[in-house]
C-alpha atoms as a PDB file:
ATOM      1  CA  UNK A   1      56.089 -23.578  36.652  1.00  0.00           C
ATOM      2  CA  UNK A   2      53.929 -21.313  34.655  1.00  0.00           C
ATOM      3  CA  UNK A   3      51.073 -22.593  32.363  1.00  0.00           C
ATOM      4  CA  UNK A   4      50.398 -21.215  29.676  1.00  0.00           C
ATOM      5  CA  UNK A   5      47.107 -20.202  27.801  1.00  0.00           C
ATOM      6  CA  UNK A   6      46.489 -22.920  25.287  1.00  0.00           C
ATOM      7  CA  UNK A   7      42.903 -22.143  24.559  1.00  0.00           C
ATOM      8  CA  UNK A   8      42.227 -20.212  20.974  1.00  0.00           C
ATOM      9  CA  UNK A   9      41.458 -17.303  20.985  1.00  0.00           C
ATOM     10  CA  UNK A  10      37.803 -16.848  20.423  1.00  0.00           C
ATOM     11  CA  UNK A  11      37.077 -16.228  16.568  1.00  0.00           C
ATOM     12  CA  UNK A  12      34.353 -13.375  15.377  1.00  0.00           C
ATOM     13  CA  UNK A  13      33.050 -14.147  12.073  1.00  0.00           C
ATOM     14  CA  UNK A  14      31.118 -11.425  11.800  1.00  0.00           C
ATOM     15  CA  UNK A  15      34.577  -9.220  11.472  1.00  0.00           C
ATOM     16  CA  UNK A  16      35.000 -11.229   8.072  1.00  0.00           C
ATOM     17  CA  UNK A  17      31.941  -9.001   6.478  1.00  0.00           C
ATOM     18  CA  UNK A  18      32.833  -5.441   8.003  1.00  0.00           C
ATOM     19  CA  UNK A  19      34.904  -4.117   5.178  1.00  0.00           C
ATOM     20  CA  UNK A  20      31.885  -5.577   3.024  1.00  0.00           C
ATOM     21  CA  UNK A  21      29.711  -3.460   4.941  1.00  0.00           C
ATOM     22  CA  UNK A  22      31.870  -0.792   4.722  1.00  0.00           C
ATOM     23  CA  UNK A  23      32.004  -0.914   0.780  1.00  0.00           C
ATOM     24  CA  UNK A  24      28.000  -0.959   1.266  1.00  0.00           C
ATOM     25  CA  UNK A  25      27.751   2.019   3.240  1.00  0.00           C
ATOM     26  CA  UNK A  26      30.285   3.958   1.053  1.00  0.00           C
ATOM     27  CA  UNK A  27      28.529   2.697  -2.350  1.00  0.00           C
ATOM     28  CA  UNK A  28      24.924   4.105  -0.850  1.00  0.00           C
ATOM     29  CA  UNK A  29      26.408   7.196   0.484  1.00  0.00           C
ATOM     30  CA  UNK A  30      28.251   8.043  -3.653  1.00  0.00           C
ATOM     31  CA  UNK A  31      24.865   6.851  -5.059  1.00  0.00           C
ATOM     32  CA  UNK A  32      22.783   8.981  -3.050  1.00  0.00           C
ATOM     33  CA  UNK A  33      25.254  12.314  -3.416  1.00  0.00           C
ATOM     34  CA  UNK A  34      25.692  11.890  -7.437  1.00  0.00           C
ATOM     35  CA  UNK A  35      22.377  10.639  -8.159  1.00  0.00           C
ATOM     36  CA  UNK A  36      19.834  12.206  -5.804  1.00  0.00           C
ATOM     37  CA  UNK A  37      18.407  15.473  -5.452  1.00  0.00           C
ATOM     38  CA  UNK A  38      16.716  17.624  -8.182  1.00  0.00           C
ATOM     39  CA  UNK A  39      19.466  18.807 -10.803  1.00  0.00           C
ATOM     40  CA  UNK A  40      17.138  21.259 -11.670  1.00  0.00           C
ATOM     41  CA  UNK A  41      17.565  23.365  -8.732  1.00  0.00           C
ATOM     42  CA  UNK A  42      21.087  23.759  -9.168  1.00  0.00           C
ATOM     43  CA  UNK A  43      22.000  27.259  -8.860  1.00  0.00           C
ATOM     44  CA  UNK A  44      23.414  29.438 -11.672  1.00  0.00           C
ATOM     45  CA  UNK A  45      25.750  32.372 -11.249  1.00  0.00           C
ATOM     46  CA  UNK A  46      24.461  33.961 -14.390  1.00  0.00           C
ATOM     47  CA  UNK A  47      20.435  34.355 -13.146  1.00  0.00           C
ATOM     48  CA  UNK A  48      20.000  38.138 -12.409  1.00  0.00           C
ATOM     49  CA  UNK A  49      22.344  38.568 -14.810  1.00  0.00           C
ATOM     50  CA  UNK A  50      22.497  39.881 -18.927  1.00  0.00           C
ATOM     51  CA  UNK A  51      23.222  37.098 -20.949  1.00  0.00           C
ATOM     52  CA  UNK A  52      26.738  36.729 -22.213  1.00  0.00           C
ATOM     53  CA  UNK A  53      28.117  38.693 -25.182  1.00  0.00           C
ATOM     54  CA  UNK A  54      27.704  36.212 -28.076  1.00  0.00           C
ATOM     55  CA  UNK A  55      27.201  35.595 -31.930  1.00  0.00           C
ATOM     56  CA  UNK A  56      25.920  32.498 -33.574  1.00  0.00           C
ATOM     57  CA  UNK A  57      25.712  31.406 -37.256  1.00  0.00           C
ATOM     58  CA  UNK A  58      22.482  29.592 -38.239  1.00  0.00           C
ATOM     59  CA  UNK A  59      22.649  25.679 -38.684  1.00  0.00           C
ATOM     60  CA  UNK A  60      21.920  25.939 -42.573  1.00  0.00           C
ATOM     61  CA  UNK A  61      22.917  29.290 -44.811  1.00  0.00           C
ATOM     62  CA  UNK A  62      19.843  29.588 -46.189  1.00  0.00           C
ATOM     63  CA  UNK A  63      17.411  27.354 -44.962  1.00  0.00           C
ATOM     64  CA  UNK A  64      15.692  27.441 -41.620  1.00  0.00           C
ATOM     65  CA  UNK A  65      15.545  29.865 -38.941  1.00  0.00           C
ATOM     66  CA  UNK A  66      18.199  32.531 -38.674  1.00  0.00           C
ATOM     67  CA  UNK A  67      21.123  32.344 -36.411  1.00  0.00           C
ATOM     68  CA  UNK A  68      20.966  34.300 -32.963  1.00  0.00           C
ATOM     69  CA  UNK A  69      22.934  36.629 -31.023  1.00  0.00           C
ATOM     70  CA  UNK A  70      22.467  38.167 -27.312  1.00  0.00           C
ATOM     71  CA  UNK A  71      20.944  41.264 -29.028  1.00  0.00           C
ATOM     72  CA  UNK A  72      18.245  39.249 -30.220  1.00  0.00           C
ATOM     73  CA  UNK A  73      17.451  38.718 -26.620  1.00  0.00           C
ATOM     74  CA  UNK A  74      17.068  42.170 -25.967  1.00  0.00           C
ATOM     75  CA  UNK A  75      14.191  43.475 -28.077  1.00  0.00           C
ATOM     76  CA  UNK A  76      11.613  43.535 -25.403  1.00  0.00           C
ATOM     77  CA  UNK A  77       9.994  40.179 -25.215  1.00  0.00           C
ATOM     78  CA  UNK A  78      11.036  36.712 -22.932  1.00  0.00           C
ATOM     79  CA  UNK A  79      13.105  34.521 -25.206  1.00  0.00           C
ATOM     80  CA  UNK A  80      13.435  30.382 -23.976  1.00  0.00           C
ATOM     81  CA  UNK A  81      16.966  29.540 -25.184  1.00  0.00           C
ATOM     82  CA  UNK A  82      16.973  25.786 -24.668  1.00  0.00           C
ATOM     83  CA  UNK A  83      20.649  23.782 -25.279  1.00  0.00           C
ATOM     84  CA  UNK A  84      20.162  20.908 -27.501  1.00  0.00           C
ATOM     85  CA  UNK A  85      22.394  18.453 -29.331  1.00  0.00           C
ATOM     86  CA  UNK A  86      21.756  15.069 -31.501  1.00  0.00           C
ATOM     87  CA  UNK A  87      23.653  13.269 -29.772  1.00  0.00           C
ATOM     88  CA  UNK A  88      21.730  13.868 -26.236  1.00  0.00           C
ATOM     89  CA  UNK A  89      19.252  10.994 -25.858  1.00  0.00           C
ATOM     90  CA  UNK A  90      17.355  13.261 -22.849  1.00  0.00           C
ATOM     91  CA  UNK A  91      17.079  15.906 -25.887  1.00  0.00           C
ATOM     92  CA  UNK A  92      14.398  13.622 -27.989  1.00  0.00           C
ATOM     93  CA  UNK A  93      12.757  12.682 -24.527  1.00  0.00           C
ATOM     94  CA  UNK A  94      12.232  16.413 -24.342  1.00  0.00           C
ATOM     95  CA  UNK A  95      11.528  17.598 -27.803  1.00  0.00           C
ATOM     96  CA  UNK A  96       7.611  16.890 -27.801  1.00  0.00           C
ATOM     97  CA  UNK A  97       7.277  19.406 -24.918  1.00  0.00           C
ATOM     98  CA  UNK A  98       9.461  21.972 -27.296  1.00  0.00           C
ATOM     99  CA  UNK A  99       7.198  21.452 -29.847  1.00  0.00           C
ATOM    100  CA  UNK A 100       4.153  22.368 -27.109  1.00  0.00           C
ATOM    101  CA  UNK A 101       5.704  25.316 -25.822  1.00  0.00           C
ATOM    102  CA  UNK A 102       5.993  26.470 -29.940  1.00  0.00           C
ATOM    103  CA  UNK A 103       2.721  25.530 -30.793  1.00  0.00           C
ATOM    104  CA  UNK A 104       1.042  27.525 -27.270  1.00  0.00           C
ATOM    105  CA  UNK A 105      -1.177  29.967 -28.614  1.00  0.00           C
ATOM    106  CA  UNK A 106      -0.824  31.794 -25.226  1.00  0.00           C
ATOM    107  CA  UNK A 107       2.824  32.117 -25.001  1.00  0.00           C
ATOM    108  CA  UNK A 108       2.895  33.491 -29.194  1.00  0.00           C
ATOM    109  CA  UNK A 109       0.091  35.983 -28.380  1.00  0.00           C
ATOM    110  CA  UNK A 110       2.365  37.639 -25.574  1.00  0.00           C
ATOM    111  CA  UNK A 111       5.708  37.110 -27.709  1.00  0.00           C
ATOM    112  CA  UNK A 112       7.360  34.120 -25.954  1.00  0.00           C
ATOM    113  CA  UNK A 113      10.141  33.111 -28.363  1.00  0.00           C
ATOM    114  CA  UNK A 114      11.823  29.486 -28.111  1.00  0.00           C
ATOM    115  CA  UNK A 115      15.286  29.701 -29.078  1.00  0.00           C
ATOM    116  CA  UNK A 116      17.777  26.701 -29.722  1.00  0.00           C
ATOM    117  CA  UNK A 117      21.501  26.515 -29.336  1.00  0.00           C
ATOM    118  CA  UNK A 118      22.649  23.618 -30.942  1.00  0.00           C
ATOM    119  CA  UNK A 119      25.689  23.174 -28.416  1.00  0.00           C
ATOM    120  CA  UNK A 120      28.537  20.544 -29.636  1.00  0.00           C
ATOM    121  CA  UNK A 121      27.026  19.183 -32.441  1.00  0.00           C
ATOM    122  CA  UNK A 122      27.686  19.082 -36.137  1.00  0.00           C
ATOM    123  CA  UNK A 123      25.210  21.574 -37.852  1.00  0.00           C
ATOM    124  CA  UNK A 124      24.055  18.686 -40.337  1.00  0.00           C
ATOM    125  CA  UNK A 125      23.253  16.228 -37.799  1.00  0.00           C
ATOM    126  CA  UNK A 126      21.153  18.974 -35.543  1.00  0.00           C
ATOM    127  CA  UNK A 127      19.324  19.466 -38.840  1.00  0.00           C
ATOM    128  CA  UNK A 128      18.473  16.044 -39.482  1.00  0.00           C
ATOM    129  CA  UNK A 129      17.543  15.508 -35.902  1.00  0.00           C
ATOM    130  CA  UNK A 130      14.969  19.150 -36.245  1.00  0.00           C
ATOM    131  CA  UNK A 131      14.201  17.806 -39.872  1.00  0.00           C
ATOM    132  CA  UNK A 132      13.417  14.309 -37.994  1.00  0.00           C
ATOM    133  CA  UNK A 133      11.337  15.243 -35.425  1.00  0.00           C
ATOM    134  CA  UNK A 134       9.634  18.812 -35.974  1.00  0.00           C
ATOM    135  CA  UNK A 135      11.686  22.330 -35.735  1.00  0.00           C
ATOM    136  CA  UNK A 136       9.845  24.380 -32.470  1.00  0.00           C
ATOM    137  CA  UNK A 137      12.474  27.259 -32.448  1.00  0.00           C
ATOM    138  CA  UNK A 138      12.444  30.714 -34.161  1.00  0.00           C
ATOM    139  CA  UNK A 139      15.849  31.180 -34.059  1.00  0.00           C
ATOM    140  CA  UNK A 140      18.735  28.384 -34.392  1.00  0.00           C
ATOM    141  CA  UNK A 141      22.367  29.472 -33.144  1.00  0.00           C
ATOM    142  CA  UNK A 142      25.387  26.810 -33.959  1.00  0.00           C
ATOM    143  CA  UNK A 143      27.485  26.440 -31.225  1.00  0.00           C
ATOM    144  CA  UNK A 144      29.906  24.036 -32.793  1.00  0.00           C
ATOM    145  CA  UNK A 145      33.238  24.799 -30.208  1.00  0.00           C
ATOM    146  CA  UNK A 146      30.497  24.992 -27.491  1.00  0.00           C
ATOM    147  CA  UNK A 147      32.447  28.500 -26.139  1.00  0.00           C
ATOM    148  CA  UNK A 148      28.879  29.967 -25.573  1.00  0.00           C
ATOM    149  CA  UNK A 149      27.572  27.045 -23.667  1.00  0.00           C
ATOM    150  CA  UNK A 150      30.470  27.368 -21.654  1.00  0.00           C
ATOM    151  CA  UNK A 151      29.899  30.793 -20.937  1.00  0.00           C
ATOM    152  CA  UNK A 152      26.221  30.402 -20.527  1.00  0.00           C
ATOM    153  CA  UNK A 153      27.487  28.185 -17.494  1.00  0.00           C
ATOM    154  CA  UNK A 154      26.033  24.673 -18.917  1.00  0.00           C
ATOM    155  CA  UNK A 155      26.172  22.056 -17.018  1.00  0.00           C
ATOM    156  CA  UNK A 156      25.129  19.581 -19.484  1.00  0.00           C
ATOM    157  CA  UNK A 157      22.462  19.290 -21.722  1.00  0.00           C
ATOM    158  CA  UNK A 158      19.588  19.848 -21.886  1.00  0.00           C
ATOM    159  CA  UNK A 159      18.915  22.633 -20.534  1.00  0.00           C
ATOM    160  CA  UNK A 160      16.596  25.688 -20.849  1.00  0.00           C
ATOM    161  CA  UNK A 161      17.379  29.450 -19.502  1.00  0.00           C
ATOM    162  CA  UNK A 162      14.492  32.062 -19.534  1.00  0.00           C
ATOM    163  CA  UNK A 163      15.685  35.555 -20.548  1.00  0.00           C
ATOM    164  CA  UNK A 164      13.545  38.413 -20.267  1.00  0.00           C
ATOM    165  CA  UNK A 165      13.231  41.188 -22.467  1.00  0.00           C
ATOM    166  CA  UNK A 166      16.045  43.236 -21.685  1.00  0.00           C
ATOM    167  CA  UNK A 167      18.235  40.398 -21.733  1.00  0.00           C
ATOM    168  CA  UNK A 168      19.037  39.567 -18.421  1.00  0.00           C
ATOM    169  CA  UNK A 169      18.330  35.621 -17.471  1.00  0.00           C
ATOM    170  CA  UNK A 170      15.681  34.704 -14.923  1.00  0.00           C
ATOM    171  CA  UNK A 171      15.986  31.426 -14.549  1.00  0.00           C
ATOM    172  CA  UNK A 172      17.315  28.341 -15.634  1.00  0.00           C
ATOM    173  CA  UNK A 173      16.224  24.408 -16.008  1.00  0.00           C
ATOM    174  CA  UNK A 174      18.651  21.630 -15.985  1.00  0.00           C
ATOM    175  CA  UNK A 175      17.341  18.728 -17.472  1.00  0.00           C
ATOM    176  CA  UNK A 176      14.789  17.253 -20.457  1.00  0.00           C
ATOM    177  CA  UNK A 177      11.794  19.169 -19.580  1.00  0.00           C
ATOM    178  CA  UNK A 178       8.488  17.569 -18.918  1.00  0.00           C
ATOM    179  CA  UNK A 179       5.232  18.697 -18.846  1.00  0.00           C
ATOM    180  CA  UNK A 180       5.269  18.618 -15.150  1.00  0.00           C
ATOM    181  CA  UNK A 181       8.338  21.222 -15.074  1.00  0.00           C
ATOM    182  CA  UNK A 182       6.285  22.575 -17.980  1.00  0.00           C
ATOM    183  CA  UNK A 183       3.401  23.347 -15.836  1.00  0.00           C
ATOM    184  CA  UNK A 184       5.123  23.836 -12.778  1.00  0.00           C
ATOM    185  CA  UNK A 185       8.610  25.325 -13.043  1.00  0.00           C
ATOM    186  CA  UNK A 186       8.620  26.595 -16.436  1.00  0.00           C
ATOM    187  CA  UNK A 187       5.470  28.418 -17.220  1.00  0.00           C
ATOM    188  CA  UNK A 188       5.431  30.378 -13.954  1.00  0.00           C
ATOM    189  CA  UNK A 189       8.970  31.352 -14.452  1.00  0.00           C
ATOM    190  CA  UNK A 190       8.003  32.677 -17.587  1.00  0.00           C
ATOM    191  CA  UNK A 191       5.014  34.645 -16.495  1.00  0.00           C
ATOM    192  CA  UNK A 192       7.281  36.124 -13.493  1.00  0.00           C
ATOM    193  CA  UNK A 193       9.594  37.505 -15.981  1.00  0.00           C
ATOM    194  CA  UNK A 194       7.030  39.089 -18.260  1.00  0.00           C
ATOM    195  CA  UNK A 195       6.335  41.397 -15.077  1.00  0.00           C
END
């Protein structure tokens, strides 16, 4: 006669938590690769580049600042186009550093221009929301289809692309600026492509 085994075999609890563990490691692993890192930095096919062919209508006929075009950007001076919209929350976070950059006695004296592209938005609601919290741009294109965003390469807004004079782009900011990426990103990529 044989005899059997009887005895149980011997349990391992902790086996009970290892697709737990797993869901943990996976979870860290997406939070880390969408959410960390400096969006900033991201790299843009069109820096080096001239700015893409493109036309816009001002928000208001015939109030405000006049629409813009990528001729405008090549008279000579370095032109900020930042990409704004009402609806973008991170757009109010960064408009008092807009209105800095407008009011910079500096910048003016050397002909730094701000321009706005009002990208996806309804003309009268990007007029409220200028009307609402101060107007820092010159010129005011209304990029309703948001076809020039597009070809501007936006990833989403805001964000803020400095062209020099002859129109080719020199560098680009993704993201609400702050007066750290003012001071530190910004202004010396501005004063590199006045050179």
């Amino acid at each position: 006669m044989t005899t059997q085994d009887t005895s149980t075999p011997k349990r391992r609890p902790w086996l009970v938590f290892l697709p737990l563990v797993g869901f943990a490691a996976l979870a860290s692993l997406f939070y880390v690769a969408l959410g960390g890192g400096d969006h900033s930095r991201l790299p843009s096919p069109l820096v080096g580049k001239l700015a893409p062919s493109f036309n816009l209508p001002p928000l208001e006929a015939n109030n405000g600042p006049p629409g813009f075009s990528d001729a405008d950007l090549r008279l000579g001076k370095v032109t900020l186009v930042n990409m704004f919209a009402s609806w973008c929350v991170p757009c109010r976070d960064e408009h008092p550093v807009l209105m800095q950059i407008a009011k910079n006695e500096t910048l003016r004296a050397v002909g730094v221009r701000l321009a706005g592209l009002a990208y996806k938005d309804e003309p009268a609601n990007s007029s409220k929301l200028l009307n609402e919290l101060g107007n820092p741009y010159e010129l005011i294109g209304s990029d309703v289809s948001g076809r020039v965003g597009i070809d501007w390469g936006v990833y989403g807004i805001p964000e803020t692309f400095v062209v020099r004079g002859d129109g080719t782009i020199a560098y680009k900011f993704i993201g609400p600026l702050t007066s750290a990426t003012l001071r530190d990103d910004l202004l010396p990529a501005i004063e590199k492509a006045m050179k």
